[in-house]
C-alpha atoms as a PDB file:
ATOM      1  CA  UNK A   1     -22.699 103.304-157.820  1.00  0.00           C
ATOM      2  CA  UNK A   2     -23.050  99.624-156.692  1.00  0.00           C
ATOM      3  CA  UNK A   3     -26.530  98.072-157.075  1.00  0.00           C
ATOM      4  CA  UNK A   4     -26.300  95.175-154.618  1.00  0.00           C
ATOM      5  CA  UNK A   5     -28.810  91.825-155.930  1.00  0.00           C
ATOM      6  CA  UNK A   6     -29.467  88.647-154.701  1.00  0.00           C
ATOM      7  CA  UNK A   7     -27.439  85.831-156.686  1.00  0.00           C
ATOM      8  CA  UNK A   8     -30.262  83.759-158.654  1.00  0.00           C
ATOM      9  CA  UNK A   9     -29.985  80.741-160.820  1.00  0.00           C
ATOM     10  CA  UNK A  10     -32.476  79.524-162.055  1.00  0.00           C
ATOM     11  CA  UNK A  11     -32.331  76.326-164.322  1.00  0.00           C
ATOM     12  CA  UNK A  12     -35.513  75.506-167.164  1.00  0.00           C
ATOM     13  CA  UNK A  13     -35.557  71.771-168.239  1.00  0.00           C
ATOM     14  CA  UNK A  14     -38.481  71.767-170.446  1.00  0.00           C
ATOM     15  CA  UNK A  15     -35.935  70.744-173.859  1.00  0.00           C
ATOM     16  CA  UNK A  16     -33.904  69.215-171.252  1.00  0.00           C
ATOM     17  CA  UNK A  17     -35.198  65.925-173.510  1.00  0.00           C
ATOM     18  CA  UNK A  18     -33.909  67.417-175.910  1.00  0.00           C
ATOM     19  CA  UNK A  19     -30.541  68.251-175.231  1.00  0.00           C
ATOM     20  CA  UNK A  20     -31.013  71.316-174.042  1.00  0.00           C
ATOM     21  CA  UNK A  21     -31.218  73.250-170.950  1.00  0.00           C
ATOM     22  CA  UNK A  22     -31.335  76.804-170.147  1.00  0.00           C
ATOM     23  CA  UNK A  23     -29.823  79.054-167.057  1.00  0.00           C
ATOM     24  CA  UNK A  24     -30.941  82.003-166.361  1.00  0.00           C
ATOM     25  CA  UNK A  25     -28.556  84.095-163.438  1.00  0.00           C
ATOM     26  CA  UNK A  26     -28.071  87.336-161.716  1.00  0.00           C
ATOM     27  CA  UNK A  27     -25.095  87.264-160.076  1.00  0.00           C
ATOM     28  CA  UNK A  28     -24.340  90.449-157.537  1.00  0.00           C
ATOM     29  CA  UNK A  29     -21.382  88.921-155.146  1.00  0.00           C
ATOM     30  CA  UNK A  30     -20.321  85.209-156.405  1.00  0.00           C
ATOM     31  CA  UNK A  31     -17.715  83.905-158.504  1.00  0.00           C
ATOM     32  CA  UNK A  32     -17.402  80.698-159.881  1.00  0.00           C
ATOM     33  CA  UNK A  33     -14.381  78.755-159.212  1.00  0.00           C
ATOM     34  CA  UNK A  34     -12.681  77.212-162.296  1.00  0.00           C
ATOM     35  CA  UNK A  35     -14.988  73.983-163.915  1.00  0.00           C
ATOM     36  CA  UNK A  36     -15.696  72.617-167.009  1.00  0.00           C
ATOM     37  CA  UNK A  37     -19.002  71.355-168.492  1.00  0.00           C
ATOM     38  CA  UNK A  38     -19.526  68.456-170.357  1.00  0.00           C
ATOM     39  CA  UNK A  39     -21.925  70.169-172.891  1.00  0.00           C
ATOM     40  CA  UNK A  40     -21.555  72.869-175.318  1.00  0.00           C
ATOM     41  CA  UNK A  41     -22.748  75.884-172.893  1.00  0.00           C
ATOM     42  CA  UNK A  42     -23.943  78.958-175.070  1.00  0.00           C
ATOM     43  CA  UNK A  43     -24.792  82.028-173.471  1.00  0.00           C
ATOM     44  CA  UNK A  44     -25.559  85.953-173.824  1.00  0.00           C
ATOM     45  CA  UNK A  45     -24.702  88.667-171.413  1.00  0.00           C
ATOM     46  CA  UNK A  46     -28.081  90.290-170.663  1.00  0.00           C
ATOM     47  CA  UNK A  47     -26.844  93.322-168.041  1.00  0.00           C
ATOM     48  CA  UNK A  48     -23.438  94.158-166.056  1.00  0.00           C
ATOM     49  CA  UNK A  49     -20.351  92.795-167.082  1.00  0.00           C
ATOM     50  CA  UNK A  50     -19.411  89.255-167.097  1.00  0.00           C
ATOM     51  CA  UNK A  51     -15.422  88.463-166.390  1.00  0.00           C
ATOM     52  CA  UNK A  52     -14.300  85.285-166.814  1.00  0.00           C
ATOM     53  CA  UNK A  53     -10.346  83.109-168.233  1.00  0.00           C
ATOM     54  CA  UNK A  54     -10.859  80.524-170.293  1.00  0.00           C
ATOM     55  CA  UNK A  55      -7.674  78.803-172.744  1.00  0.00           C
ATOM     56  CA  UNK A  56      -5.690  80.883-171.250  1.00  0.00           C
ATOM     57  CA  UNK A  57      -7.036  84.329-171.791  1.00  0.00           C
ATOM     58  CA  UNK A  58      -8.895  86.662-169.691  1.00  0.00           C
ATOM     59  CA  UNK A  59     -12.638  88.146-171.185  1.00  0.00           C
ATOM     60  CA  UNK A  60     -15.048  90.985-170.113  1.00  0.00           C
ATOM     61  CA  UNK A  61     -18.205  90.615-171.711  1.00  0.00           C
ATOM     62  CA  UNK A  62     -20.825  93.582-172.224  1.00  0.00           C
ATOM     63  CA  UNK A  63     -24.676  93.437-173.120  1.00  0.00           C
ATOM     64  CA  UNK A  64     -25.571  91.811-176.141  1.00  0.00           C
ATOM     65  CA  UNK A  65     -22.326  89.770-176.063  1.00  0.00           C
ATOM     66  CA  UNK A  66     -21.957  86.048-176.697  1.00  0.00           C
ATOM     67  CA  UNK A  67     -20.037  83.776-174.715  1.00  0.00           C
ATOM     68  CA  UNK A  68     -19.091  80.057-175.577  1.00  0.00           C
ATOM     69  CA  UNK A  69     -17.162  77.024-174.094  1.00  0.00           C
ATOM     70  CA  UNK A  70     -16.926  73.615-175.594  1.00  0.00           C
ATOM     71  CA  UNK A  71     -17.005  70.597-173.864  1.00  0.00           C
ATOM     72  CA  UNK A  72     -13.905  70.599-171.071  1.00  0.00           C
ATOM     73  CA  UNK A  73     -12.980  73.958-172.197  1.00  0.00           C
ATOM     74  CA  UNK A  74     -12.206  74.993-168.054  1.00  0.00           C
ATOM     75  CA  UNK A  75     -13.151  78.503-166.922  1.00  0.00           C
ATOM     76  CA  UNK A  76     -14.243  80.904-164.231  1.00  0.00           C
ATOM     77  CA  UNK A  77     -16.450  83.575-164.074  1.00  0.00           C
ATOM     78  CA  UNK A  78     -17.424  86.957-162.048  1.00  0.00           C
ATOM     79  CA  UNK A  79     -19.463  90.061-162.308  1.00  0.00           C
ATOM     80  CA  UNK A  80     -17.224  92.944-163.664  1.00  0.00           C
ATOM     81  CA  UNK A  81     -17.253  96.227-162.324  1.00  0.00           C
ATOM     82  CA  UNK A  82     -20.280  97.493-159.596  1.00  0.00           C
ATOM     83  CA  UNK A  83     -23.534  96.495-161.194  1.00  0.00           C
ATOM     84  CA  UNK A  84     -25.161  92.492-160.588  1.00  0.00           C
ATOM     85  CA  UNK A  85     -24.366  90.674-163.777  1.00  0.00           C
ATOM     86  CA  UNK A  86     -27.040  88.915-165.716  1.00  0.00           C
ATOM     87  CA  UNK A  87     -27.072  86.387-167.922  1.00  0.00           C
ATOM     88  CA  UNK A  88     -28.706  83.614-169.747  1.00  0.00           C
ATOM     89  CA  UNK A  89     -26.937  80.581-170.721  1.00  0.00           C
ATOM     90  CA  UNK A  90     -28.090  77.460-172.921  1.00  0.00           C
ATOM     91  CA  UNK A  91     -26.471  73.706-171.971  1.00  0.00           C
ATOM     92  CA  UNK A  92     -26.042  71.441-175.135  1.00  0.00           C
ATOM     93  CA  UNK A  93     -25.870  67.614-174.650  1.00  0.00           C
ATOM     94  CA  UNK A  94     -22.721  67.220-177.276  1.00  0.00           C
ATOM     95  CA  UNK A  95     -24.368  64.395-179.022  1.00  0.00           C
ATOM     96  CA  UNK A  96     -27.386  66.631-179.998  1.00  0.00           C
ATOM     97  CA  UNK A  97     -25.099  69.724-180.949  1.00  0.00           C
ATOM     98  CA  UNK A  98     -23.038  67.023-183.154  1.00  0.00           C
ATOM     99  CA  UNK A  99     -25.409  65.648-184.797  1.00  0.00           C
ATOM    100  CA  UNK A 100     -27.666  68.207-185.609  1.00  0.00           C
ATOM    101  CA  UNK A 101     -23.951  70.392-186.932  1.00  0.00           C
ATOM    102  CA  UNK A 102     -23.377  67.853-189.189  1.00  0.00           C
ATOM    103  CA  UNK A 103     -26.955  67.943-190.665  1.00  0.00           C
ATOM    104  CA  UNK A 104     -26.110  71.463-191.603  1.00  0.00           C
ATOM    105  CA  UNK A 105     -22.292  71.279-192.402  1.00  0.00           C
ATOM    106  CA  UNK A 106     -20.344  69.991-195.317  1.00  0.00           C
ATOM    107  CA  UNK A 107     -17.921  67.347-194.773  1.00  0.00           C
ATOM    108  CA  UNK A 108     -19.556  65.897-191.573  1.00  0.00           C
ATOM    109  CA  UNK A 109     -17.272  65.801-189.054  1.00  0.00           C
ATOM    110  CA  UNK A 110     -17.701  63.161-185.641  1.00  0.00           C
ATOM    111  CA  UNK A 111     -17.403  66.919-183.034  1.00  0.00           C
ATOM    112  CA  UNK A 112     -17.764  70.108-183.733  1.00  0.00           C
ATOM    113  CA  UNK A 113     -16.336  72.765-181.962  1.00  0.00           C
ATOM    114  CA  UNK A 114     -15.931  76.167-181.994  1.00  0.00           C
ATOM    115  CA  UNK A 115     -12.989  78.066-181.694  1.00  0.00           C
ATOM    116  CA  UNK A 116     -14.417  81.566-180.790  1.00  0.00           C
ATOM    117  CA  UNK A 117     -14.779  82.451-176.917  1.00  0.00           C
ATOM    118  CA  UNK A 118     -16.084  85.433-176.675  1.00  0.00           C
ATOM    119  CA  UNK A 119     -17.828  87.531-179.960  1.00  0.00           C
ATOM    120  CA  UNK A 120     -21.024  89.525-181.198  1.00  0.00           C
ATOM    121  CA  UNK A 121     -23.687  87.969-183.480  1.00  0.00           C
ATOM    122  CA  UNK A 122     -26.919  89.554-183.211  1.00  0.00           C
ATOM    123  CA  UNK A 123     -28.264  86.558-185.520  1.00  0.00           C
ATOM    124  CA  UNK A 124     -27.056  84.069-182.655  1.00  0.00           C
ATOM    125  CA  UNK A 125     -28.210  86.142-179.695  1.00  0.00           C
ATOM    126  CA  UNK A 126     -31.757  86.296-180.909  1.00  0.00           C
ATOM    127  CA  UNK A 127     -31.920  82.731-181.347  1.00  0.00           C
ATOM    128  CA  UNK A 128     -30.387  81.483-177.848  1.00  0.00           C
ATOM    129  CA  UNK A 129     -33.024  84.075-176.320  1.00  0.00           C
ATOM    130  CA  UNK A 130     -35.834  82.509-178.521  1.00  0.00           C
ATOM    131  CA  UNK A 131     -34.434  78.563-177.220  1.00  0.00           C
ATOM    132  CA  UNK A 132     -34.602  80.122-173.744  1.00  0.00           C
ATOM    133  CA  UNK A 133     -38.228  81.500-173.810  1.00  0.00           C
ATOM    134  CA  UNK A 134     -39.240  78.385-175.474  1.00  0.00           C
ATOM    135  CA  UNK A 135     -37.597  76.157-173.025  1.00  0.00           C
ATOM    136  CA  UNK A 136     -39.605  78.156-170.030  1.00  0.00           C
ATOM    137  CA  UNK A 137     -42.993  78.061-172.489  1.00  0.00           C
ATOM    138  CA  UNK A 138     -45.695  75.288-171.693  1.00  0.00           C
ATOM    139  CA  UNK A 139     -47.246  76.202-175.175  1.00  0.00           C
ATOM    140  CA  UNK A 140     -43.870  75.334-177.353  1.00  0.00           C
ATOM    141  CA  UNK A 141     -44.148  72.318-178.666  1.00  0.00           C
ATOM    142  CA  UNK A 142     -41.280  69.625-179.784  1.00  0.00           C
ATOM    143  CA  UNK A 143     -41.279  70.237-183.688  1.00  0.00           C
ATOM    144  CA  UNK A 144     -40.286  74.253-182.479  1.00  0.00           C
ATOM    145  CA  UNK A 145     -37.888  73.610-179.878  1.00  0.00           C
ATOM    146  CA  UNK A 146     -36.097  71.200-182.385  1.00  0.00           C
ATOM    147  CA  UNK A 147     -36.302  73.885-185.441  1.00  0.00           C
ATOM    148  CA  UNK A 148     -34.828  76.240-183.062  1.00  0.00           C
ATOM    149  CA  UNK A 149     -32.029  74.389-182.049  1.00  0.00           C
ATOM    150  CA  UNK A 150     -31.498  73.008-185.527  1.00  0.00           C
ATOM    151  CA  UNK A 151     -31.065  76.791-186.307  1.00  0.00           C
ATOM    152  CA  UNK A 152     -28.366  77.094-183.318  1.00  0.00           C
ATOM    153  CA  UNK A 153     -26.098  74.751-184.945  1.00  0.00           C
ATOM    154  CA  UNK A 154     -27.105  76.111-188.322  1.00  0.00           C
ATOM    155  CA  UNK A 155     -25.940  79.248-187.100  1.00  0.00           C
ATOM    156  CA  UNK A 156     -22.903  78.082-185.372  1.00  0.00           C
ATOM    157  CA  UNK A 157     -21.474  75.947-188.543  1.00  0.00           C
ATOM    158  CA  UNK A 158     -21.453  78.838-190.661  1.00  0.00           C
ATOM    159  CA  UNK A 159     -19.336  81.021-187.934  1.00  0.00           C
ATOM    160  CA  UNK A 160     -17.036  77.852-188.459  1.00  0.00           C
ATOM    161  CA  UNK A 161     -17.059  78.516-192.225  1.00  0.00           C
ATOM    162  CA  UNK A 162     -18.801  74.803-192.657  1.00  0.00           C
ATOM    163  CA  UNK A 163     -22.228  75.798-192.820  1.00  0.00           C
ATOM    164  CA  UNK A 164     -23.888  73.817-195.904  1.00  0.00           C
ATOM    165  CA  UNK A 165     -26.706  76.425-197.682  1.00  0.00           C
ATOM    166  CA  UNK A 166     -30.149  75.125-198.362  1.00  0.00           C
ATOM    167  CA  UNK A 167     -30.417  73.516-201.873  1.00  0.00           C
ATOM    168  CA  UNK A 168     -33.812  72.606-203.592  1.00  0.00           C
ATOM    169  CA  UNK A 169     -33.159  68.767-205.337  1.00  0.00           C
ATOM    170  CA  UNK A 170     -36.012  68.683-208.053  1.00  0.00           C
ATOM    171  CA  UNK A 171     -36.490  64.758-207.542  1.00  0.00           C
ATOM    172  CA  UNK A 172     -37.856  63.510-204.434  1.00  0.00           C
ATOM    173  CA  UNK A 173     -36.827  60.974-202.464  1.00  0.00           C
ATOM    174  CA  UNK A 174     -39.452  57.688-201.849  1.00  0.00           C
ATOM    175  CA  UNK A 175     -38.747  57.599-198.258  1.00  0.00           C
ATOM    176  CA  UNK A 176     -38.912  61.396-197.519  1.00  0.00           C
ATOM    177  CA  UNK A 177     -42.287  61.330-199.783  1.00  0.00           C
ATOM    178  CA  UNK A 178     -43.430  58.519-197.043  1.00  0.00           C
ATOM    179  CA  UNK A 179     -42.837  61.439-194.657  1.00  0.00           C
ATOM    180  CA  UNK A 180     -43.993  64.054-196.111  1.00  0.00           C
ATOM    181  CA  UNK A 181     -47.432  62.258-196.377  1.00  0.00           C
ATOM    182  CA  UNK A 182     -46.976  61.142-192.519  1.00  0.00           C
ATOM    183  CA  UNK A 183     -47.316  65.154-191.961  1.00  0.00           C
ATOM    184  CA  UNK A 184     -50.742  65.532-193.959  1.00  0.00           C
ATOM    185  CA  UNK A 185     -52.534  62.339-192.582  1.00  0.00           C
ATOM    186  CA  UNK A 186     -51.641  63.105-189.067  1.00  0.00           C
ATOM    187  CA  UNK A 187     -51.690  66.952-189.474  1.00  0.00           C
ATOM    188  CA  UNK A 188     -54.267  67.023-186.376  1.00  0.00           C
ATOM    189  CA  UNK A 189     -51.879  65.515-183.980  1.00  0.00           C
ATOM    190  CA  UNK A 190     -48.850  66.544-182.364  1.00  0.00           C
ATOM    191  CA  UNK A 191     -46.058  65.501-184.832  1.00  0.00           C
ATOM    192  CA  UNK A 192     -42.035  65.108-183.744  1.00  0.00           C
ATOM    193  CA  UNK A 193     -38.939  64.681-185.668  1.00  0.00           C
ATOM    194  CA  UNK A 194     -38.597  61.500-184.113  1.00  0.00           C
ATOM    195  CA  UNK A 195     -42.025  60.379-185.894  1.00  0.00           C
ATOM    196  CA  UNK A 196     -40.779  61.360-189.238  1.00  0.00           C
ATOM    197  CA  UNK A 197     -37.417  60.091-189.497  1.00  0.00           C
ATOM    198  CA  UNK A 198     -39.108  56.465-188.295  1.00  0.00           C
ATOM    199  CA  UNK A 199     -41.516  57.021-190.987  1.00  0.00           C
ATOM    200  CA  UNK A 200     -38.891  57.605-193.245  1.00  0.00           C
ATOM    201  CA  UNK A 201     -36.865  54.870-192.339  1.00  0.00           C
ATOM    202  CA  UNK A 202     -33.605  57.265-191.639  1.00  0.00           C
ATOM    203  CA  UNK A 203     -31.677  58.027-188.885  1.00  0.00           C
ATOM    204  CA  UNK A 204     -32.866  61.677-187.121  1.00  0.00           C
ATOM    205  CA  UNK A 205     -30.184  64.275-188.432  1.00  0.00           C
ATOM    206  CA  UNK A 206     -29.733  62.743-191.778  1.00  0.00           C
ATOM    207  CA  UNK A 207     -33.346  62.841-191.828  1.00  0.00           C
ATOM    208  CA  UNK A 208     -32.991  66.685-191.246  1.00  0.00           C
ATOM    209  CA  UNK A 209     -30.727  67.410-193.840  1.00  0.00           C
ATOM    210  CA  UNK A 210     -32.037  65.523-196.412  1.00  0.00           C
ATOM    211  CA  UNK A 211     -35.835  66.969-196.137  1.00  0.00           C
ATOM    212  CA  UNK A 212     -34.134  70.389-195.818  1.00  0.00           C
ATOM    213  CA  UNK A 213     -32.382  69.771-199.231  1.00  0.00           C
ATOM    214  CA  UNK A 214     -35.377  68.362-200.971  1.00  0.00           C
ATOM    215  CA  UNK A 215     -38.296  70.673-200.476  1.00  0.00           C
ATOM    216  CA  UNK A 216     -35.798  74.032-199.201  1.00  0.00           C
ATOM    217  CA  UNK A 217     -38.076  74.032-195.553  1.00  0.00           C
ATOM    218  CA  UNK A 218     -37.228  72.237-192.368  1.00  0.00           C
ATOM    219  CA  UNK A 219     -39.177  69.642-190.998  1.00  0.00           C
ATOM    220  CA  UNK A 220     -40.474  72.115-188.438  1.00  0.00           C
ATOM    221  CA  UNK A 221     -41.308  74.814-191.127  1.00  0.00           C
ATOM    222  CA  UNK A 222     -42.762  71.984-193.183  1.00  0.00           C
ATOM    223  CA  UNK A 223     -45.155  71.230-190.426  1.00  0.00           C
ATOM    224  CA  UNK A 224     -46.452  74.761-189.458  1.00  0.00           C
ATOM    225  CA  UNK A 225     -46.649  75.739-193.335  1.00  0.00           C
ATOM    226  CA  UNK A 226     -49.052  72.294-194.036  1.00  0.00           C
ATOM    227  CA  UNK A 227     -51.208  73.593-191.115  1.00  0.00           C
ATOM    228  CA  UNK A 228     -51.847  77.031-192.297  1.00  0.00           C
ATOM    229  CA  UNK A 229     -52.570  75.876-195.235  1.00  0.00           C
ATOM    230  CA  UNK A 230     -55.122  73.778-193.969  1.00  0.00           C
ATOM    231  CA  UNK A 231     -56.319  76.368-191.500  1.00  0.00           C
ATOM    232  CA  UNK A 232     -56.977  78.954-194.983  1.00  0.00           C
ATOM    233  CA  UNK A 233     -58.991  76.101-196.078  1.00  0.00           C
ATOM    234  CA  UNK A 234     -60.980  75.476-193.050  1.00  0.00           C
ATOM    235  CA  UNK A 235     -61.568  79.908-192.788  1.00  0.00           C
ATOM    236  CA  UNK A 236     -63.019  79.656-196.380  1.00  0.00           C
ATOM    237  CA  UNK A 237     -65.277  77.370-195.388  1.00  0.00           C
ATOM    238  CA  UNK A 238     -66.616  79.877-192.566  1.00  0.00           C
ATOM    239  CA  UNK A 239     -65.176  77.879-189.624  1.00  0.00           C
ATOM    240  CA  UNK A 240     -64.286  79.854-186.547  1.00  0.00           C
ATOM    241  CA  UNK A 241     -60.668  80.497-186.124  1.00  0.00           C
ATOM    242  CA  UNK A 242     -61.156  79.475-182.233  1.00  0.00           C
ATOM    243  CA  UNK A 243     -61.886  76.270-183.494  1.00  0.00           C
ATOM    244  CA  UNK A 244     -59.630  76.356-186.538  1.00  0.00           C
ATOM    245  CA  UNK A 245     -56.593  76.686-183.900  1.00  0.00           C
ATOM    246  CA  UNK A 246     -56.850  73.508-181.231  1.00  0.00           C
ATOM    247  CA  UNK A 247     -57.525  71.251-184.566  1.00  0.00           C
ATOM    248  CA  UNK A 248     -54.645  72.255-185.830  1.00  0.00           C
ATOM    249  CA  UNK A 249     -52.312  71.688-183.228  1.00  0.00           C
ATOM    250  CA  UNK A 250     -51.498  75.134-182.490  1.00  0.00           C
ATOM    251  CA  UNK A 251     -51.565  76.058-178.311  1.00  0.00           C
ATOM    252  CA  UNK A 252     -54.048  78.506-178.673  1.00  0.00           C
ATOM    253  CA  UNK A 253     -55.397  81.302-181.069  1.00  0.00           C
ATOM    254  CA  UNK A 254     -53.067  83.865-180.775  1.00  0.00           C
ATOM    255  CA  UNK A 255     -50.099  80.938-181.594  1.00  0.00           C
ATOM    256  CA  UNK A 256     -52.109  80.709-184.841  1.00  0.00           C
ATOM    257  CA  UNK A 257     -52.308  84.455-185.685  1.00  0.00           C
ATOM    258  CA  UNK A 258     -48.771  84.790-185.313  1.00  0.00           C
ATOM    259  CA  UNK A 259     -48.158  82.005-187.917  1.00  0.00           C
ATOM    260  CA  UNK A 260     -50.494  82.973-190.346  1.00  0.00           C
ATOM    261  CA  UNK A 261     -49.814  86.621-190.391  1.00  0.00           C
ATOM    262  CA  UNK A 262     -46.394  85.777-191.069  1.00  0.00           C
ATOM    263  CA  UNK A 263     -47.165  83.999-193.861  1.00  0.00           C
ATOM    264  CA  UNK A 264     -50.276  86.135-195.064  1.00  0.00           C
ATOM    265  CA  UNK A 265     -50.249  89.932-193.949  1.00  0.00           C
ATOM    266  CA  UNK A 266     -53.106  89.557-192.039  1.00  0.00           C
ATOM    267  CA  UNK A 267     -54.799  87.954-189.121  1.00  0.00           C
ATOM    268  CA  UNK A 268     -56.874  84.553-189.718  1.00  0.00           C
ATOM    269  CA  UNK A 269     -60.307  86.602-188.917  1.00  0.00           C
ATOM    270  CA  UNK A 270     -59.256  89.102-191.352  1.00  0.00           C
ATOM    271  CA  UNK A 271     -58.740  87.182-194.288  1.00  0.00           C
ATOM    272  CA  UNK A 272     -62.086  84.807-193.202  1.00  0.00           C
ATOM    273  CA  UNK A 273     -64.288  88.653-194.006  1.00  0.00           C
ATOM    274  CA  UNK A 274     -62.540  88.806-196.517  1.00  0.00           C
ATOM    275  CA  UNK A 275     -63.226  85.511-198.153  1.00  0.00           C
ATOM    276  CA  UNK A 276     -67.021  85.723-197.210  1.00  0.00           C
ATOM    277  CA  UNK A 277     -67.856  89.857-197.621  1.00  0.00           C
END
């Protein structure tokens, strides 16, 4: 039985400063003619079944499934069989996807591309859905938007067998040191990659991969850890977590809980009775 939708797409630009931006469709009666994008275009099939020919091959992908085309990589697309076909889809500006790839592949390589089309990876799917809800979210901020899409081509490079594990390097670096101390004097204001690598004196993804190698988190992770750290501090102290939060840079309180139950077991009120029963 047939269940007839309108066609939607709707396009989120919030990362779009970022190299990234996000579609999200329902397509009941249209088919795309045969184009190519410029970007890396990432997607998962969310309902229905999505047809489509790309490199000379013809694809049906189910729920759950990923699709991918590189740059110029022409193809079509149509719903398959009677139900409306839903999808969401991720655009990556090429210079972005390269650059962050080779901050998490060994040898670096000028373009990266991936040979698979069509293929399952429930790793992958979670993360493109995460980029998309962050990408439609006024409360993500740039640091998590970047870690996510660092993650993407982290992700991506080790389906290419390239993929460089995290290493822990006992000596530190001078210049990452300089940023590493940028994060705790400006832990109260909204910090960005960009801010970091200039404070380090590096360019942006070899900034990436060498603070990843040095002290095993990403710049991102680095960030959020130094702030719950700080946040413990301030709960010991008997500050309210209501205030705790907005100092901290997080979007609200419940952003904090999440964080620090992740890293603690329990919510930042709970561990302040704790601390002062």
């Amino acid at each position: 039985m047939s269940t007839a939708r309108e066609n939607t797409f709707e396009f989120v630009s919030n990362g779009r400063d970022l190299g990234v931006t996000v579609l999200n469709a329902v397509m009941s009666d249209f088919s795309y003619g045969r184009h190519a994008h410029e970007e890396v275009a990432v997607g998962v099939t969310l309902g229905g079944v999505q047809e489509f020919s790309c490199k000379g091959r013809r694809f049906r992908s189910s729920p759950g499934d990923i699709i991918l085309f590189n740059p110029d990589e022409a193809h079509n697309g149509n719903p398959g069989g009677g139900n409306a076909l839903e999808y969401t889809m991720l655009y990556l500006d090429p210079a972005v996807f390269n650059g962050l790839a080779g901050s998490a592949a060994d040898p670096d390589q000028e373009e990266y591309r991936v040979e698979e089309t069509h293929f399952a990876d429930p790793v992958l799917r979670a993360l493109i859905l995460r980029m998309a809800r962050l990408a439609a979210s006024p409360a993500a901020d740039v640091p998590a938007i970047e870690a996510c899409l660092y993650a993407l081509a982290g992700r991506l490079t080790s389906r290419m067998g390239v993929y460089r594990p995290n290493s822990w390097t006992a000596a530190k670096d001078t210049l990452l040191l300089r940023a590493r101390e940028y994060v705790h004097d400006n832990i109260e204001a909204a910090i960005s990659i960009d801010d970091l690598s200039r404070a380090a004196h590096l360019s942006k993804y070899h900034f990436i991969r060498l603070f990843r190698s040095q002290f095993g988190l990403t710049p991102h992770q680095y960030i959020i850890n130094y702030r719950i750290n700080r946040v413990r501090e301030e709960l010991a102290a008997g500050t309210p977590p209501s205030d705790v939060a907005y100092r901290f840079g997080f979007f609200d309180v419940s952003h904090m809980h999440r964080h620090f139950k992740r890293a603690y077991g329990l919510t930042p009120r709970q561990y302040q009775i704790q601390l002062t029963r």
